[in-house]
Protein backbone atom coordinates (compact mmCIF):
# COMPACT_ATOMS: atom_id res chain seq x y z
CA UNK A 1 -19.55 -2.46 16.81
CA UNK A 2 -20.74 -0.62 14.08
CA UNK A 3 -20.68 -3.27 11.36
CA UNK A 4 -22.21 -6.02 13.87
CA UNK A 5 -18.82 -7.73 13.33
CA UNK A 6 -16.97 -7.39 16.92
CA UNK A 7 -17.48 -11.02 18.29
CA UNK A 8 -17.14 -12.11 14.16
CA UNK A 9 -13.75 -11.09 13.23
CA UNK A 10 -10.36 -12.46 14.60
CA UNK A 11 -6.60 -12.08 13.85
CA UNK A 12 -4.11 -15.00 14.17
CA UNK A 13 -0.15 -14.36 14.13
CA UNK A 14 0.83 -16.55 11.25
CA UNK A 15 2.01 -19.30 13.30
CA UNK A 16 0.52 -22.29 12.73
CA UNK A 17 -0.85 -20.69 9.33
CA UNK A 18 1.97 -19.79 6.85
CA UNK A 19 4.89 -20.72 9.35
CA UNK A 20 6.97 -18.39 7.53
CA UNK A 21 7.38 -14.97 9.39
CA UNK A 22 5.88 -13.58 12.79
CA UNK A 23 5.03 -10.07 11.18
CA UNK A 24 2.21 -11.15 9.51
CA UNK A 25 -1.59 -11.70 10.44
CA UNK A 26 -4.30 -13.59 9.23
CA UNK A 27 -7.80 -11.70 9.31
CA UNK A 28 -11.08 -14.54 9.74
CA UNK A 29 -14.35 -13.18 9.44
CA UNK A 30 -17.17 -15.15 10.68
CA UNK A 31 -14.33 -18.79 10.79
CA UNK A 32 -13.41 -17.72 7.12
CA UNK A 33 -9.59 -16.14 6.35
CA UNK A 34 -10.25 -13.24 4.25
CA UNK A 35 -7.03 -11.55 4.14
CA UNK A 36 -3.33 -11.28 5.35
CA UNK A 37 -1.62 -7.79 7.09
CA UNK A 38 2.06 -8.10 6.58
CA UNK A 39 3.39 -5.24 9.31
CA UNK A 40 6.87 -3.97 8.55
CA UNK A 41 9.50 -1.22 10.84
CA UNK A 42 8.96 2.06 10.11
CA UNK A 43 11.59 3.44 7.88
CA UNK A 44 14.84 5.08 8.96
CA UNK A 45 15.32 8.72 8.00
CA UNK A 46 16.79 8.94 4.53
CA UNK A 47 15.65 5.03 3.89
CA UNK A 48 14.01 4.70 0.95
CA UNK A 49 10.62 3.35 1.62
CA UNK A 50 10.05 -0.29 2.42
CA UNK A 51 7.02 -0.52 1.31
CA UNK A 52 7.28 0.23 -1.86
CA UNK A 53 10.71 -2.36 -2.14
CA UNK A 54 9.30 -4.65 -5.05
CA UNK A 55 10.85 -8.22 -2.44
CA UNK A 56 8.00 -6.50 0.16
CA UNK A 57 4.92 -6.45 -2.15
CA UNK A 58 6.21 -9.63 -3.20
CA UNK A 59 5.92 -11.20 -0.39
CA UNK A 60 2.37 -9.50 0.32
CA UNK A 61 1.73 -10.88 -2.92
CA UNK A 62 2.95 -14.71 -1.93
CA UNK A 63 0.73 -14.84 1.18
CA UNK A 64 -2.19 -13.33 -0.78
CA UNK A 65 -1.72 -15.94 -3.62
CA UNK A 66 -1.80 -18.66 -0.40
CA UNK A 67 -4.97 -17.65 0.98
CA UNK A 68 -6.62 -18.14 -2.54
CA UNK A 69 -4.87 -21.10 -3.67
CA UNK A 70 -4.60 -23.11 -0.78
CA UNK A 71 -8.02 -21.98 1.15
CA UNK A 72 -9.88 -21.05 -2.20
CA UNK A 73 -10.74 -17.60 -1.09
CA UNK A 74 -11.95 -14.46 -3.46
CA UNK A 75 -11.28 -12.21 -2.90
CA UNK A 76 -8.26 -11.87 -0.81
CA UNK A 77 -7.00 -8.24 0.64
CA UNK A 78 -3.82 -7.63 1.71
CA UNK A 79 -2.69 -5.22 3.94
CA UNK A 80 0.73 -3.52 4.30
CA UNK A 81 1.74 -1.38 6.97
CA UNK A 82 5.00 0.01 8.92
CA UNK A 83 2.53 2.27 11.43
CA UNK A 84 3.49 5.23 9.17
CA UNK A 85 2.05 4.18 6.06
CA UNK A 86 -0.47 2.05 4.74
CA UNK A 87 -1.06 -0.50 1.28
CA UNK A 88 -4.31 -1.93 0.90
CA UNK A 89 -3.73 -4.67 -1.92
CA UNK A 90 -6.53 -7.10 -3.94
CA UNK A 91 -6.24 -9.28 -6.68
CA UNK A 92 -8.78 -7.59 -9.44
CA UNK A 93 -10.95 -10.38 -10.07
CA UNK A 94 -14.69 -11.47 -9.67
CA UNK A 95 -16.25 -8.65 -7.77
CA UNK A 96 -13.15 -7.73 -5.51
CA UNK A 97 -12.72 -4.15 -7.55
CA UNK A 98 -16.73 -3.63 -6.22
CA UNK A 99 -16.52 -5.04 -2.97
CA UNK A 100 -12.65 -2.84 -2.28
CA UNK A 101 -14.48 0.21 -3.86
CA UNK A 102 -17.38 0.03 -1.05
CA UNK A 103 -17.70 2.33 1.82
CA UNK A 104 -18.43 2.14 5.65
CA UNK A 105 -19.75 5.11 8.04
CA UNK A 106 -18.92 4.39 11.44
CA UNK A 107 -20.37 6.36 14.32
């Protein structure tokens, strides 16, 4: 509990939130969504990687655009993962480049 956050942050499956697909999560901080993880399978040997497949950050990009249009939050993160590789994604506007560009010790 390094960042005082541990009773403050939760993760929903989307469920009930985008009611679209059940591999990705909604991150509230403190009641407050701040960001989506979309988690894909890792990639098969020789598969080119999903991640970078432009329908994948599309979609990252679609439930990104949700969280700000529908719940009004900046900034939004997005996070994209198949347990093998990770994509941290923000829309650059008001002070999201600062607040993405900030860094955390943890002991």
């Amino acid at each position: 509990d390094s960042l005082g956050l541990i009773e403050k942050v939760e993760v929903y499956t989307e469920i009930g939130v985008f009611r679209i697909r059940p591999d990705v999560w909604l991150v509230v901080v403190r009641g407050y969504p701040v960001g989506v993880i979309d988690v894909k399978k890792p990639d098969a040997e020789g598969q080119s990687p999903a991640l970078d497949h432009p329908n994948v950050l599309g979609e990252l990009n679609d439930f990104m655009c949700r969280l700000k249009n529908f719940y009004g939050i900046t900034p939004v993160f997005g996070l994209l993962t198949n347990f093998v590789s990770w994509r941290v994604a923000w829309f650059s506007e008001d002070n999201a480049n600062e607040i993405a560009a900030q860094e955390e010790e943890y002991s």
